[in-house]
N, C-alpha and C. Protein backbone atom coordinates (compact mmCIF):
# COMPACT_ATOMS: atom_id res chain seq x y z
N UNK A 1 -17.83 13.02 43.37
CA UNK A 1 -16.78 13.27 42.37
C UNK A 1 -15.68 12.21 42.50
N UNK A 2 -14.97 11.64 41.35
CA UNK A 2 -14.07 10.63 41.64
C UNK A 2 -13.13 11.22 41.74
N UNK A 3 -12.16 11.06 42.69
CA UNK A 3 -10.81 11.07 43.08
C UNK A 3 -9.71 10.91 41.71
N UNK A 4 -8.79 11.85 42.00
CA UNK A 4 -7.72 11.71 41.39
C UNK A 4 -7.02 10.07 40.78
N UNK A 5 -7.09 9.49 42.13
CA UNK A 5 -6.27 8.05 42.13
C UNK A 5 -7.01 7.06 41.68
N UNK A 6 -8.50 7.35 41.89
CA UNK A 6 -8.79 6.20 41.19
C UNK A 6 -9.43 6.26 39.53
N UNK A 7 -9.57 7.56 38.97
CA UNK A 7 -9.70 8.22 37.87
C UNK A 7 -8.59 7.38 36.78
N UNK A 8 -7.47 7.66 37.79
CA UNK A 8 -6.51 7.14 37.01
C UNK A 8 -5.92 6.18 36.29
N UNK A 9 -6.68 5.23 37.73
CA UNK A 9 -7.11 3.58 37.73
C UNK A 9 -7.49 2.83 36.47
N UNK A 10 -8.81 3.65 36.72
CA UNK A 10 -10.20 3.75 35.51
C UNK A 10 -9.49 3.81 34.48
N UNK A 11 -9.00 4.53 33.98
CA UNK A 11 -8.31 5.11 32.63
C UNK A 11 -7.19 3.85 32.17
N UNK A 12 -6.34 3.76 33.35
CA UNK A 12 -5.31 2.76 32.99
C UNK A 12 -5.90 1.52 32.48
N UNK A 13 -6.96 0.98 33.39
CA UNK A 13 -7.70 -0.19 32.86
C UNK A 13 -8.08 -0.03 31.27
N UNK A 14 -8.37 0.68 31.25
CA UNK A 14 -9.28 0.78 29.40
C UNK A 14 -8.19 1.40 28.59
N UNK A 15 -6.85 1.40 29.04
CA UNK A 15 -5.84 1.60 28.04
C UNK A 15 -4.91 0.27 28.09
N UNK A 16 -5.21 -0.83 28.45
CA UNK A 16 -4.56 -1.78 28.98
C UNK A 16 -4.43 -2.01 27.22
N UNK A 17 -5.32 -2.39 26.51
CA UNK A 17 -5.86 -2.99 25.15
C UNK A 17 -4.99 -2.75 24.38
N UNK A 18 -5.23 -0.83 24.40
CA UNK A 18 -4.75 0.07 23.32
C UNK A 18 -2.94 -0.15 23.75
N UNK A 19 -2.58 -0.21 24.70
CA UNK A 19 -1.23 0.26 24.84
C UNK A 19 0.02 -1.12 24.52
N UNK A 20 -1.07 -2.34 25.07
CA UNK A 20 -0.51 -3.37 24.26
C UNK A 20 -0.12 -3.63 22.82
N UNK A 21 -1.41 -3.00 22.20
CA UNK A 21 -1.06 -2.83 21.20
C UNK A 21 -0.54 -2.01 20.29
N UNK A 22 -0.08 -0.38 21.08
CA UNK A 22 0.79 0.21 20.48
C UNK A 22 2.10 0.10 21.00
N UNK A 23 2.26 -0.92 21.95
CA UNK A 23 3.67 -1.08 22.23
C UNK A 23 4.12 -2.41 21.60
N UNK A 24 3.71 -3.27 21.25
CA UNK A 24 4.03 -4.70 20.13
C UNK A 24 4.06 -4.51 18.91
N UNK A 25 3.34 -3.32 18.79
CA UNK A 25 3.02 -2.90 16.73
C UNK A 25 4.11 -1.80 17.07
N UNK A 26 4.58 -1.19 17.73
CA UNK A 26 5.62 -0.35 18.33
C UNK A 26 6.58 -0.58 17.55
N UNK A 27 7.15 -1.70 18.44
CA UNK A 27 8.19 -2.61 18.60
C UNK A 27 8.16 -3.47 16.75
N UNK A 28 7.55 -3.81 15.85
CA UNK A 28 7.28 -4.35 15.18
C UNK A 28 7.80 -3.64 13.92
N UNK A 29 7.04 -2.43 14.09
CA UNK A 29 7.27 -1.27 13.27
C UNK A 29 8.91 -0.50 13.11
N UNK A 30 9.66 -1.13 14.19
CA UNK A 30 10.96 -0.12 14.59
C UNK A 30 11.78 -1.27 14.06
N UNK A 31 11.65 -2.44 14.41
CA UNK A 31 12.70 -3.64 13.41
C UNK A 31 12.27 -3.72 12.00
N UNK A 32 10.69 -3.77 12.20
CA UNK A 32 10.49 -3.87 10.20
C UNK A 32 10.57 -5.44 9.89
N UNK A 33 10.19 -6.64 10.52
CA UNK A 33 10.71 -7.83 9.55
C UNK A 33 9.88 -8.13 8.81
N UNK A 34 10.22 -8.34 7.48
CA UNK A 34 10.07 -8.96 6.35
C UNK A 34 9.00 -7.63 5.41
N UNK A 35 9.30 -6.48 5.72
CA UNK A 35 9.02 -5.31 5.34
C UNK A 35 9.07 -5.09 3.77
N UNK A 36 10.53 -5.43 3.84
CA UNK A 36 11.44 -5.40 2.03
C UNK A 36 10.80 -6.30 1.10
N UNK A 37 10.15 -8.03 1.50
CA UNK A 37 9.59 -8.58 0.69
C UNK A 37 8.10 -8.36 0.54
N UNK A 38 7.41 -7.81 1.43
CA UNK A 38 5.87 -6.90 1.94
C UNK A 38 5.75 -5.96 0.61
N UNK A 39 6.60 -5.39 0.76
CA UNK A 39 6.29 -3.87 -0.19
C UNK A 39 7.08 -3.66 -1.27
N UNK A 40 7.57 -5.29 -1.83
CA UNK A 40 8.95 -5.28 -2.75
C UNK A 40 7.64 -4.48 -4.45
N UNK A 41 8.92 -3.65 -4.52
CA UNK A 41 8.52 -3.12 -5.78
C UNK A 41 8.36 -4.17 -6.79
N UNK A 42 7.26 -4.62 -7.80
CA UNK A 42 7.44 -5.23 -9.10
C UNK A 42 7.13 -4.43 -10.21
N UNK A 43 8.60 -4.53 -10.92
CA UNK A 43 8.87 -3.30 -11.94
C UNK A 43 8.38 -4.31 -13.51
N UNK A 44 7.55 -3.66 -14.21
CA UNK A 44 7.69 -4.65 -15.63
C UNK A 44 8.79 -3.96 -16.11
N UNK A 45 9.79 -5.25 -17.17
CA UNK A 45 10.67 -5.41 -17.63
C UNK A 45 10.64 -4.66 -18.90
N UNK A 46 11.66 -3.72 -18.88
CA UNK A 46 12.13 -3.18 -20.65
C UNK A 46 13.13 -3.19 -20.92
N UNK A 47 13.07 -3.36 -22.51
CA UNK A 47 14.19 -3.05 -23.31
C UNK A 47 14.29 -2.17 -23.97
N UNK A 48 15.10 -1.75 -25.09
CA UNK A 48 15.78 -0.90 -25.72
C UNK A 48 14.86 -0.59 -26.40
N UNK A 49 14.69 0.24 -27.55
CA UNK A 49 13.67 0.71 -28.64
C UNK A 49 13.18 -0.21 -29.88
N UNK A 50 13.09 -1.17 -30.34
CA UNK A 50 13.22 -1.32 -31.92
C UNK A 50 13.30 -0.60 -33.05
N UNK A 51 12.17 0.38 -33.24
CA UNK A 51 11.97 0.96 -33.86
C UNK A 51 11.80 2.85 -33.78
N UNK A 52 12.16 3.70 -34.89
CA UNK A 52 12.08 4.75 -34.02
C UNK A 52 10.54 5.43 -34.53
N UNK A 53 10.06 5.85 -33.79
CA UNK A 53 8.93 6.76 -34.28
C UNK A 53 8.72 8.03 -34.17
N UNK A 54 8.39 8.78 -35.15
CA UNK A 54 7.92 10.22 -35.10
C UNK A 54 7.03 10.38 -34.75
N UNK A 55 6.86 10.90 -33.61
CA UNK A 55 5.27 11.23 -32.99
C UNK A 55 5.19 12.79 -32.39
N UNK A 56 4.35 13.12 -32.92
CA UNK A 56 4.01 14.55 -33.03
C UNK A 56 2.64 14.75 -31.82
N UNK A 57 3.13 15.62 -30.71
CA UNK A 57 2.65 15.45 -29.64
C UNK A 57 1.46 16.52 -29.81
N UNK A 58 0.02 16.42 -28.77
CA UNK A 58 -0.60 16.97 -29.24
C UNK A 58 -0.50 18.27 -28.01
N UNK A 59 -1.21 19.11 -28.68
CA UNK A 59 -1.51 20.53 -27.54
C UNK A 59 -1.44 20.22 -25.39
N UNK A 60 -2.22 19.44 -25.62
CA UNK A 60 -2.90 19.12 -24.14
C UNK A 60 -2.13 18.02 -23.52
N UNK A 61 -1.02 17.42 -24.65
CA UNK A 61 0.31 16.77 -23.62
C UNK A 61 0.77 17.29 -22.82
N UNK A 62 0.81 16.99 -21.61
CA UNK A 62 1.86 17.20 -20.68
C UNK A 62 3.22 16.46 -20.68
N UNK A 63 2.77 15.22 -20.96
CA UNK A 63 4.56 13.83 -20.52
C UNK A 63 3.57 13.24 -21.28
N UNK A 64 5.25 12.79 -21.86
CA UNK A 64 4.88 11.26 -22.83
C UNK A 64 6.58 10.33 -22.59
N UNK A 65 5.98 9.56 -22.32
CA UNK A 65 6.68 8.40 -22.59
C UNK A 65 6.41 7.11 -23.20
N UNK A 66 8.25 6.60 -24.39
CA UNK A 66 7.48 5.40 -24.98
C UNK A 66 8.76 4.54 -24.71
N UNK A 67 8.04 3.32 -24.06
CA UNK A 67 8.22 2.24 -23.63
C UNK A 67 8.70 0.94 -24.46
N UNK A 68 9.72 -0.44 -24.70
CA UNK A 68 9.05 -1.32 -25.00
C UNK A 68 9.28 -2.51 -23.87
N UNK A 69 8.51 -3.55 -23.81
CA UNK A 69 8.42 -4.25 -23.33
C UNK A 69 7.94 -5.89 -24.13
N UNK A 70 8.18 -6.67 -23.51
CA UNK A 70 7.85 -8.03 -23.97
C UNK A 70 6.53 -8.28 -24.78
N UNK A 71 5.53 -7.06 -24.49
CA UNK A 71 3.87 -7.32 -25.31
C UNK A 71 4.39 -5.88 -26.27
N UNK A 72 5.48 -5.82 -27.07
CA UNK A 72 5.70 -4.58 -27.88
C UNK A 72 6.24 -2.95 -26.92
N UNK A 73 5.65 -2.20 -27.66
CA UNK A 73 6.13 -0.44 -27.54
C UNK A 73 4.86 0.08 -27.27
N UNK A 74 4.84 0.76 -25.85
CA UNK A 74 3.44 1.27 -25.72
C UNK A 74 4.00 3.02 -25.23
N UNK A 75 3.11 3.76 -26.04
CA UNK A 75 3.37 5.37 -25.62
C UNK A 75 2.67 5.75 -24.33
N UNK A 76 2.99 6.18 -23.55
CA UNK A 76 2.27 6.55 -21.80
C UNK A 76 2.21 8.14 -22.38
N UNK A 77 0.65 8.63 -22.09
CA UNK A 77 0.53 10.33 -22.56
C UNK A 77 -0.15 10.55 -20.75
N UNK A 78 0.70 11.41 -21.00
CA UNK A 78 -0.16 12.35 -19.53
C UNK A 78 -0.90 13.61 -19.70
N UNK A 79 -2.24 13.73 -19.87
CA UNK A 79 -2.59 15.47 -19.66
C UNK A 79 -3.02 16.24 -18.61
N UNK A 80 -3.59 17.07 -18.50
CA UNK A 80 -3.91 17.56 -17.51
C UNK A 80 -4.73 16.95 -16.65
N UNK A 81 -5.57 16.18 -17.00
CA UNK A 81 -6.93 15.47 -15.91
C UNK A 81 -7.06 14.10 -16.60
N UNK A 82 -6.25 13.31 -17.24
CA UNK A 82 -6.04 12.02 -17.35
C UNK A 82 -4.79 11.47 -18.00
N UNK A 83 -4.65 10.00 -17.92
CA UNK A 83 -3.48 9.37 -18.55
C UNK A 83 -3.99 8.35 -19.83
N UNK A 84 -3.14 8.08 -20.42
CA UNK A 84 -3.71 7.33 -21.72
C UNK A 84 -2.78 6.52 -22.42
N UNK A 85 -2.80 5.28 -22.44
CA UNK A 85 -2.19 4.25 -23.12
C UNK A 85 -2.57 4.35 -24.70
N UNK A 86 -1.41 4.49 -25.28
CA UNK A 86 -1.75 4.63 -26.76
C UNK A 86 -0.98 3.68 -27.59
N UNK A 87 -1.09 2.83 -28.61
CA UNK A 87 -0.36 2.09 -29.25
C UNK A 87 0.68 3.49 -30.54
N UNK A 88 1.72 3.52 -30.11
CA UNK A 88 2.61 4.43 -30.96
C UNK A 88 2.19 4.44 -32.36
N UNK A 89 2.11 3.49 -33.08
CA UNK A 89 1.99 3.82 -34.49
C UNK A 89 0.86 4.57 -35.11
N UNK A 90 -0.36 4.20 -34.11
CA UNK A 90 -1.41 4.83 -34.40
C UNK A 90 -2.28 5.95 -33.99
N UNK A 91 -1.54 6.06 -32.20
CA UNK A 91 -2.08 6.96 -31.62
C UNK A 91 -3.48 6.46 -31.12
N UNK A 92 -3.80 5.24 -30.94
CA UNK A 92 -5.34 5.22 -30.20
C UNK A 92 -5.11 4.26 -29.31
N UNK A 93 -6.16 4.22 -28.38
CA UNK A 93 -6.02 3.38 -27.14
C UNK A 93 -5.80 2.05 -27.28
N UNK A 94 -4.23 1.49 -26.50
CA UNK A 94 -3.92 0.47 -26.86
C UNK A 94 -4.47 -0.53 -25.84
N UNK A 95 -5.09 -1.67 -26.59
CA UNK A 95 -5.84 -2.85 -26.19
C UNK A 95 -5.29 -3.55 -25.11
N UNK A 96 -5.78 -3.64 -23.50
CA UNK A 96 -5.22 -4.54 -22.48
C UNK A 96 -5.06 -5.44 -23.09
N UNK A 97 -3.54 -6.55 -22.30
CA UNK A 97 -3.14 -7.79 -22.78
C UNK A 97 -4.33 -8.95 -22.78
N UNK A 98 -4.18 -9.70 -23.78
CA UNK A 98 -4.95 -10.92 -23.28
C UNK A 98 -4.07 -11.88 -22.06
N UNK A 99 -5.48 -12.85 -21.42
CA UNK A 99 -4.91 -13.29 -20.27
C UNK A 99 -3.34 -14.08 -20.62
N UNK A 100 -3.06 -14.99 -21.67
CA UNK A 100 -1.76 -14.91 -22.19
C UNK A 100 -0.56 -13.91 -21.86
N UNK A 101 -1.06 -13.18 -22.84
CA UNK A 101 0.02 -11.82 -23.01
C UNK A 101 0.13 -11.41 -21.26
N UNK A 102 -0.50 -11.64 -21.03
CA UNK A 102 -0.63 -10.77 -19.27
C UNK A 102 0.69 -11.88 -18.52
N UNK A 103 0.26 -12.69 -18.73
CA UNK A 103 0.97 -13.74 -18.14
C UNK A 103 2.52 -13.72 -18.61
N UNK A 104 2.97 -13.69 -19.59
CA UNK A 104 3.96 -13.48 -20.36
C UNK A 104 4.85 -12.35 -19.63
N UNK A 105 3.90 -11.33 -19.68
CA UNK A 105 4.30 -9.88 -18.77
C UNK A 105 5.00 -9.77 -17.59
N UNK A 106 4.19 -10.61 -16.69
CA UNK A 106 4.64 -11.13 -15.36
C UNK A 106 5.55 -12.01 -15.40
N UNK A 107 5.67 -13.07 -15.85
CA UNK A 107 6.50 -13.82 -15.89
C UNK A 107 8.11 -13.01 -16.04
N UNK A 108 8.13 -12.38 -17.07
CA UNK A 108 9.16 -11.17 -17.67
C UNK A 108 9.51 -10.53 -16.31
N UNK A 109 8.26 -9.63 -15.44
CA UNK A 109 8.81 -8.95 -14.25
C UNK A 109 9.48 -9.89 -13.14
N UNK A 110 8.35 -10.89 -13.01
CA UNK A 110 9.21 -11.85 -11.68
C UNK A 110 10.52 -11.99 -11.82
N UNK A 111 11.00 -12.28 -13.10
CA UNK A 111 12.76 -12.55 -13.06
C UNK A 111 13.13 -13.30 -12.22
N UNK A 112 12.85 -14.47 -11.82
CA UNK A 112 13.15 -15.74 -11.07
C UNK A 112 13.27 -15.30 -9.28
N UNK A 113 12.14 -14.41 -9.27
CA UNK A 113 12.06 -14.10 -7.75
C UNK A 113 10.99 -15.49 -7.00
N UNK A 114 11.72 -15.43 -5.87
CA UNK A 114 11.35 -16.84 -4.94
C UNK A 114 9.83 -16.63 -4.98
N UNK A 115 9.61 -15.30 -4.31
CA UNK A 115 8.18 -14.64 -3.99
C UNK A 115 6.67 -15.22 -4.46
N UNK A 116 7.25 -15.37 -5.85
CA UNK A 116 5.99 -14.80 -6.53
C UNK A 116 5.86 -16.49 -6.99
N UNK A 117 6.83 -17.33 -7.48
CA UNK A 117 6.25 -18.92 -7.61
C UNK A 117 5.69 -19.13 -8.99
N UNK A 118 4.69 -19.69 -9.03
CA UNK A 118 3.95 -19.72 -10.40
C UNK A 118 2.48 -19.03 -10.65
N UNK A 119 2.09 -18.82 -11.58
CA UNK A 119 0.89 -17.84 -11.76
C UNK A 119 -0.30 -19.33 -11.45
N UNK A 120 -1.47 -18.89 -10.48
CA UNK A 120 -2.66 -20.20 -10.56
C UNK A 120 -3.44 -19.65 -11.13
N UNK A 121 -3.77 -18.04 -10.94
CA UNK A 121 -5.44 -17.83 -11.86
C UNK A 121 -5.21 -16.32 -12.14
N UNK A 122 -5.94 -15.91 -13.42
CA UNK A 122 -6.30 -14.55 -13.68
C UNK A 122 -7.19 -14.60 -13.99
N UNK A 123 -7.48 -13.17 -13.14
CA UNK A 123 -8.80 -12.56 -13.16
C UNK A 123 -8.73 -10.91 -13.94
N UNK A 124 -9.57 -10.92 -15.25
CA UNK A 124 -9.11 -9.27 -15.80
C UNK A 124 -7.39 -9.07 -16.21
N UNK A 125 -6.88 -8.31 -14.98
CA UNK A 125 -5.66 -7.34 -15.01
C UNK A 125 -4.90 -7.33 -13.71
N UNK A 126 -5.80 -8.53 -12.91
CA UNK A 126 -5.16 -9.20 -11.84
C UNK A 126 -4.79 -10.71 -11.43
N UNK A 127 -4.10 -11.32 -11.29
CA UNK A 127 -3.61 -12.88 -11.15
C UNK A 127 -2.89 -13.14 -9.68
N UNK A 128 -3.22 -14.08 -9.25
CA UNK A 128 -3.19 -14.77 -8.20
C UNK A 128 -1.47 -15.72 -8.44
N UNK A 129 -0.96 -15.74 -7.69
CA UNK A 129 0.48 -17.01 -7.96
C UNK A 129 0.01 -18.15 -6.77
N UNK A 130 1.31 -18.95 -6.70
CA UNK A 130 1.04 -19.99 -5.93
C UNK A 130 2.10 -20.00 -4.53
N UNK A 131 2.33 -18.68 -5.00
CA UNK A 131 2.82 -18.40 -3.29
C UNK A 131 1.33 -17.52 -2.33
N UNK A 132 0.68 -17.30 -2.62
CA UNK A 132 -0.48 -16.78 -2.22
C UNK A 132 -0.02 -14.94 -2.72
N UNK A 133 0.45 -14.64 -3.72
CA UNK A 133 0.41 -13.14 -3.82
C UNK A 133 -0.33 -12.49 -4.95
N UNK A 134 -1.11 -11.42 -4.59
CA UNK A 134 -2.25 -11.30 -5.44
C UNK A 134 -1.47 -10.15 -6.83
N UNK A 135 -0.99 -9.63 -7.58
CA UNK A 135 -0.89 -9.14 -8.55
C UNK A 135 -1.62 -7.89 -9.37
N UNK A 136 -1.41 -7.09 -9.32
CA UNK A 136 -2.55 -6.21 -10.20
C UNK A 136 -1.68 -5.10 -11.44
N UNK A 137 -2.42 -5.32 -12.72
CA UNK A 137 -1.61 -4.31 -13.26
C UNK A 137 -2.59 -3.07 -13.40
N UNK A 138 -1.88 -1.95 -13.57
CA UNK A 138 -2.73 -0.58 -13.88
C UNK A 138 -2.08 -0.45 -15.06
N UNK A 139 -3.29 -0.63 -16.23
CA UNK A 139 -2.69 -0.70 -17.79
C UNK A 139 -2.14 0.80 -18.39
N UNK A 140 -3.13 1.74 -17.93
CA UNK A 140 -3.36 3.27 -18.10
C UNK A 140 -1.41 3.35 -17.58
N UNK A 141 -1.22 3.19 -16.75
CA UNK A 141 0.43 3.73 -16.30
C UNK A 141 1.44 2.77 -16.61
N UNK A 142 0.78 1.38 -17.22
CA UNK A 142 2.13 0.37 -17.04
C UNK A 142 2.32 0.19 -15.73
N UNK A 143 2.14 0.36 -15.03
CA UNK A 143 2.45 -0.54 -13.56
C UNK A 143 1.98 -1.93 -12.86
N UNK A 144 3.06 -2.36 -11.94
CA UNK A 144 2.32 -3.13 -11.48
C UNK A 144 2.46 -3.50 -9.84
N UNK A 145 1.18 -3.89 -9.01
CA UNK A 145 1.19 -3.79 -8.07
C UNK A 145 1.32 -5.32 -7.33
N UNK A 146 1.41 -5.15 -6.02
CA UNK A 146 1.60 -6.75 -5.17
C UNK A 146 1.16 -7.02 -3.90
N UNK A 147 0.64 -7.89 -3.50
CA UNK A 147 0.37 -8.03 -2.09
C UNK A 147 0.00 -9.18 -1.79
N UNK A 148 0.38 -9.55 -0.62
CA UNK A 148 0.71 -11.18 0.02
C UNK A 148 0.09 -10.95 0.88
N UNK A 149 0.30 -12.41 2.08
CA UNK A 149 -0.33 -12.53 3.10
C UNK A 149 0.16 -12.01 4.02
N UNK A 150 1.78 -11.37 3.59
CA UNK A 150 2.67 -10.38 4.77
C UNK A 150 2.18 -9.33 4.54
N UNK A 151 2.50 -9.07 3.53
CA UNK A 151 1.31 -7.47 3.24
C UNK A 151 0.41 -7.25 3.82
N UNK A 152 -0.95 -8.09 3.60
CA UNK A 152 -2.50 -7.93 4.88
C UNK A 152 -2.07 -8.10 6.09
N UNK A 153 -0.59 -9.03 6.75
CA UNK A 153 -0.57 -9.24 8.27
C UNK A 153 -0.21 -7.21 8.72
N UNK A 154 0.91 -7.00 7.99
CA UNK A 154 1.67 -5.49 8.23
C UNK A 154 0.48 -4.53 8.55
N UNK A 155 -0.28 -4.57 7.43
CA UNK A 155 -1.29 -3.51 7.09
C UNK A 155 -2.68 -3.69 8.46
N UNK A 156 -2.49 -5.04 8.82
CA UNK A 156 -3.47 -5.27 9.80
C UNK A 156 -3.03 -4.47 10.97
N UNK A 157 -1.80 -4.54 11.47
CA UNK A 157 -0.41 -4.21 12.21
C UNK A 157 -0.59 -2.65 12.30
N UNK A 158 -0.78 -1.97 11.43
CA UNK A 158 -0.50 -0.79 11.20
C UNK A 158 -2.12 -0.49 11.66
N UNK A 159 -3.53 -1.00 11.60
CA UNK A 159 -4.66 -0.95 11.92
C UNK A 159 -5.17 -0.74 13.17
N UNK A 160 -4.36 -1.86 14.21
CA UNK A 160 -4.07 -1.92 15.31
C UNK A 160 -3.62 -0.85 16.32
N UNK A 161 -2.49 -0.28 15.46
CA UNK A 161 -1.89 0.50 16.15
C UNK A 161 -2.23 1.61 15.98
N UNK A 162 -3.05 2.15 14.89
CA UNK A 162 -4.04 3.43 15.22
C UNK A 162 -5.52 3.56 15.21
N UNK A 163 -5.60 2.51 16.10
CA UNK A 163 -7.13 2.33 16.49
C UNK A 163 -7.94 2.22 15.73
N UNK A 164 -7.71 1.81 14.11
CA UNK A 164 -8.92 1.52 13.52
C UNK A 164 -9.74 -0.07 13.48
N UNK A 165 -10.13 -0.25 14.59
CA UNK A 165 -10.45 -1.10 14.58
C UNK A 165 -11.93 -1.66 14.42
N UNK A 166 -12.35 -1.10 14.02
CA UNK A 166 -14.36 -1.18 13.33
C UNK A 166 -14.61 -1.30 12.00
N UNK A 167 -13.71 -0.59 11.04
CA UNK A 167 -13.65 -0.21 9.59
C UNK A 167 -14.32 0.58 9.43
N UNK A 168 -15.05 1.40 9.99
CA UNK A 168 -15.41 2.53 9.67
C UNK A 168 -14.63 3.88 9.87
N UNK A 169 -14.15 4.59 9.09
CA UNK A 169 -13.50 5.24 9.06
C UNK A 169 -13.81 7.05 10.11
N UNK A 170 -14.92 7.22 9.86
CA UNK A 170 -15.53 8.33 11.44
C UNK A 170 -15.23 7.58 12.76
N UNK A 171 -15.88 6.40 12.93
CA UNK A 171 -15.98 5.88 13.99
C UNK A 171 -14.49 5.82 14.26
N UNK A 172 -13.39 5.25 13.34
CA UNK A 172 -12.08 5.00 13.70
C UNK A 172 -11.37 6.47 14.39
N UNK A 173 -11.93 7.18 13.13
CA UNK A 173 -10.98 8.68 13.94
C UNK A 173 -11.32 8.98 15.39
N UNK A 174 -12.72 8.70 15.73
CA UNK A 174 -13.08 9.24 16.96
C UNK A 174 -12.33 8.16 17.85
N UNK A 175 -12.37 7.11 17.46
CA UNK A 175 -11.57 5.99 18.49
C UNK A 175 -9.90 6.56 18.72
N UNK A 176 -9.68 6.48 17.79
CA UNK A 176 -8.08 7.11 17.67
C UNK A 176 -7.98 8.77 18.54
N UNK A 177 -9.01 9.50 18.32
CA UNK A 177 -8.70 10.53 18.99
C UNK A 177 -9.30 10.63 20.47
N UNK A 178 -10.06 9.11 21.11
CA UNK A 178 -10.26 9.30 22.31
C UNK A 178 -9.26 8.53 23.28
N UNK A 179 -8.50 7.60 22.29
CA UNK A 179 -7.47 7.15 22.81
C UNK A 179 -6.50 8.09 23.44
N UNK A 180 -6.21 9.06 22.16
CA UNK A 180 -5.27 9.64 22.61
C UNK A 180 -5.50 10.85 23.58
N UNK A 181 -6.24 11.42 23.93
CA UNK A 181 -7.43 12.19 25.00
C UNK A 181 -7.15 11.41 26.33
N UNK A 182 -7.38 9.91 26.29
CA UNK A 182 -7.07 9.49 27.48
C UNK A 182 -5.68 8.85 27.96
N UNK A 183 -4.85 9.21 26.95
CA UNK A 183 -3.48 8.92 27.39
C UNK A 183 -2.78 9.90 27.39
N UNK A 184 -3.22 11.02 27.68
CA UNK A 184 -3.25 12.54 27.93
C UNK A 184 -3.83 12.71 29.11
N UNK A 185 -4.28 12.20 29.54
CA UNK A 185 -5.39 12.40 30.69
C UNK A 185 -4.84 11.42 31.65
N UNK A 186 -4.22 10.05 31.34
CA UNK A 186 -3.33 9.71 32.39
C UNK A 186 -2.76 9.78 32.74
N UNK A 187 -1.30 11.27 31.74
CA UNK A 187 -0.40 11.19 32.14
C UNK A 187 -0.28 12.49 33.06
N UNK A 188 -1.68 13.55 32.57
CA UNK A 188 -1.89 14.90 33.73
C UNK A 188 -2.18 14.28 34.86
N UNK A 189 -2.94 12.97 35.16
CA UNK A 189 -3.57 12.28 35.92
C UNK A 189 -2.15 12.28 37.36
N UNK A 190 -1.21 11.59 36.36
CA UNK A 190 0.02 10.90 37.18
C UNK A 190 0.94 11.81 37.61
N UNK A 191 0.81 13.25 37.20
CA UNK A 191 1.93 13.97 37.10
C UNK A 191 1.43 14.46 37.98
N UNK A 192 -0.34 14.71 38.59
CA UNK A 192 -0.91 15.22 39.34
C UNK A 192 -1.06 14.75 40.98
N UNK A 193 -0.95 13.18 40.64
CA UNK A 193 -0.61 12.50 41.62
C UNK A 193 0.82 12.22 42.18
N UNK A 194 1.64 12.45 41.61
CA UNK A 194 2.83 12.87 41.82
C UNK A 194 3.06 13.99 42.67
N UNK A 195 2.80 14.83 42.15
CA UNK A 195 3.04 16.32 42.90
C UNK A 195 2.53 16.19 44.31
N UNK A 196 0.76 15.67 43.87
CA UNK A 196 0.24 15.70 45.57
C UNK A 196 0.81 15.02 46.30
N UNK A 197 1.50 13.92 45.89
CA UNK A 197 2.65 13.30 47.14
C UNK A 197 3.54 13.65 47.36
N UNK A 198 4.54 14.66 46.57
CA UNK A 198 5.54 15.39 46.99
C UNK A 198 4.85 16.40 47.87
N UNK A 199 4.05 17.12 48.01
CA UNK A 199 3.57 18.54 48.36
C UNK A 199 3.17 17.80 50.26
């Protein structure tokens, strides 16, 4: 049977990895740098109304909202088990921007932020800039999303530090929960070895 002291040993060794790295992603996580430009919100740009419209909502609305923005006035319908982009005047599904119009869009949200630089390529409903930040819009909500190369470093950061380190997501939990099993187990370990030297 192994001994208390060197059980402990054992354990400490094979937490050497894990503890480095939850004490640097620790530490990383508690200052936050460059967090604010990582996860900076990009809001598309609106204005005021032009025009007013009567729109007569149907049964199975939940929320509606109408919008305008630089590619016109788009109505946002919410129902119970989906969302739906509708062009106001007509009520039917309003047509994603062309790669133009898309561009136009963005341009409008950046608002002369350092970040984002100039647009190099679109793809669909997503575009690339020439600061390396990738872009995505979700047409269905009007939104739009962002992520850089600080973004993948953070998110790697955050990977690290709860043991997912395989990409498999079973395998990760079990890693994560044997970690923490044995840093539980070193610290009954130490508290145990403690005592027996007081006693």
């Amino acid at each position: 049977m192994i001994k208390s002291n060197k059980l402990h040993k054992i354990i400490g060794l094979i937490l050497v990895l894990p503890m480095l790295g939850w004490t640097i992603t620790g530490m990383i996580f508690f200052i936050k740098p460059g967090y604010q430009a990582a996860y900076e919100s990009l809001t598309i740009k609106t204005y005021p109304l032009n025009d007013s419209f009567t729109i007569s909502p149907k049964s199975d609305w939940q929320k509606v909202s109408l919008v305008n923005t630089i590619l016109g006035e788009h109505l946002l319908v919410k129902t119970a088990d989906k969302t739906m982009h509708l062009a106001p005047e007509s009520l039917v599904d309003k047509a994603p921007p062309s790669e133009q119009a898309f561009k136009a869009l963005l341009r409008d949200a950046f608002n002369g932020s350092n970040r984002y630089g100039d647009i190099v390529s679109v793809n669909g409903l997503s575009a690339l800039t020439s600061t390396g930040v990738e872009i995505k819009l979700d047409w269905k909500n009007l939104r739009l999303s962002q992520k850089g190369q600080d973004t993948a470093l953070i998110n790697l950061l955050y990977k690290i530090h709860y043991l997912q380190w395989t990409g498999h997501k079973v395998l990760d939990q079990c890693l994560g929960i044997l970690g923490l099993i044995l840093l539980l187990s070193l610290t009954v370990l130490g508290v145990r070895l403690y005592v027996k030297k007081r006693v």
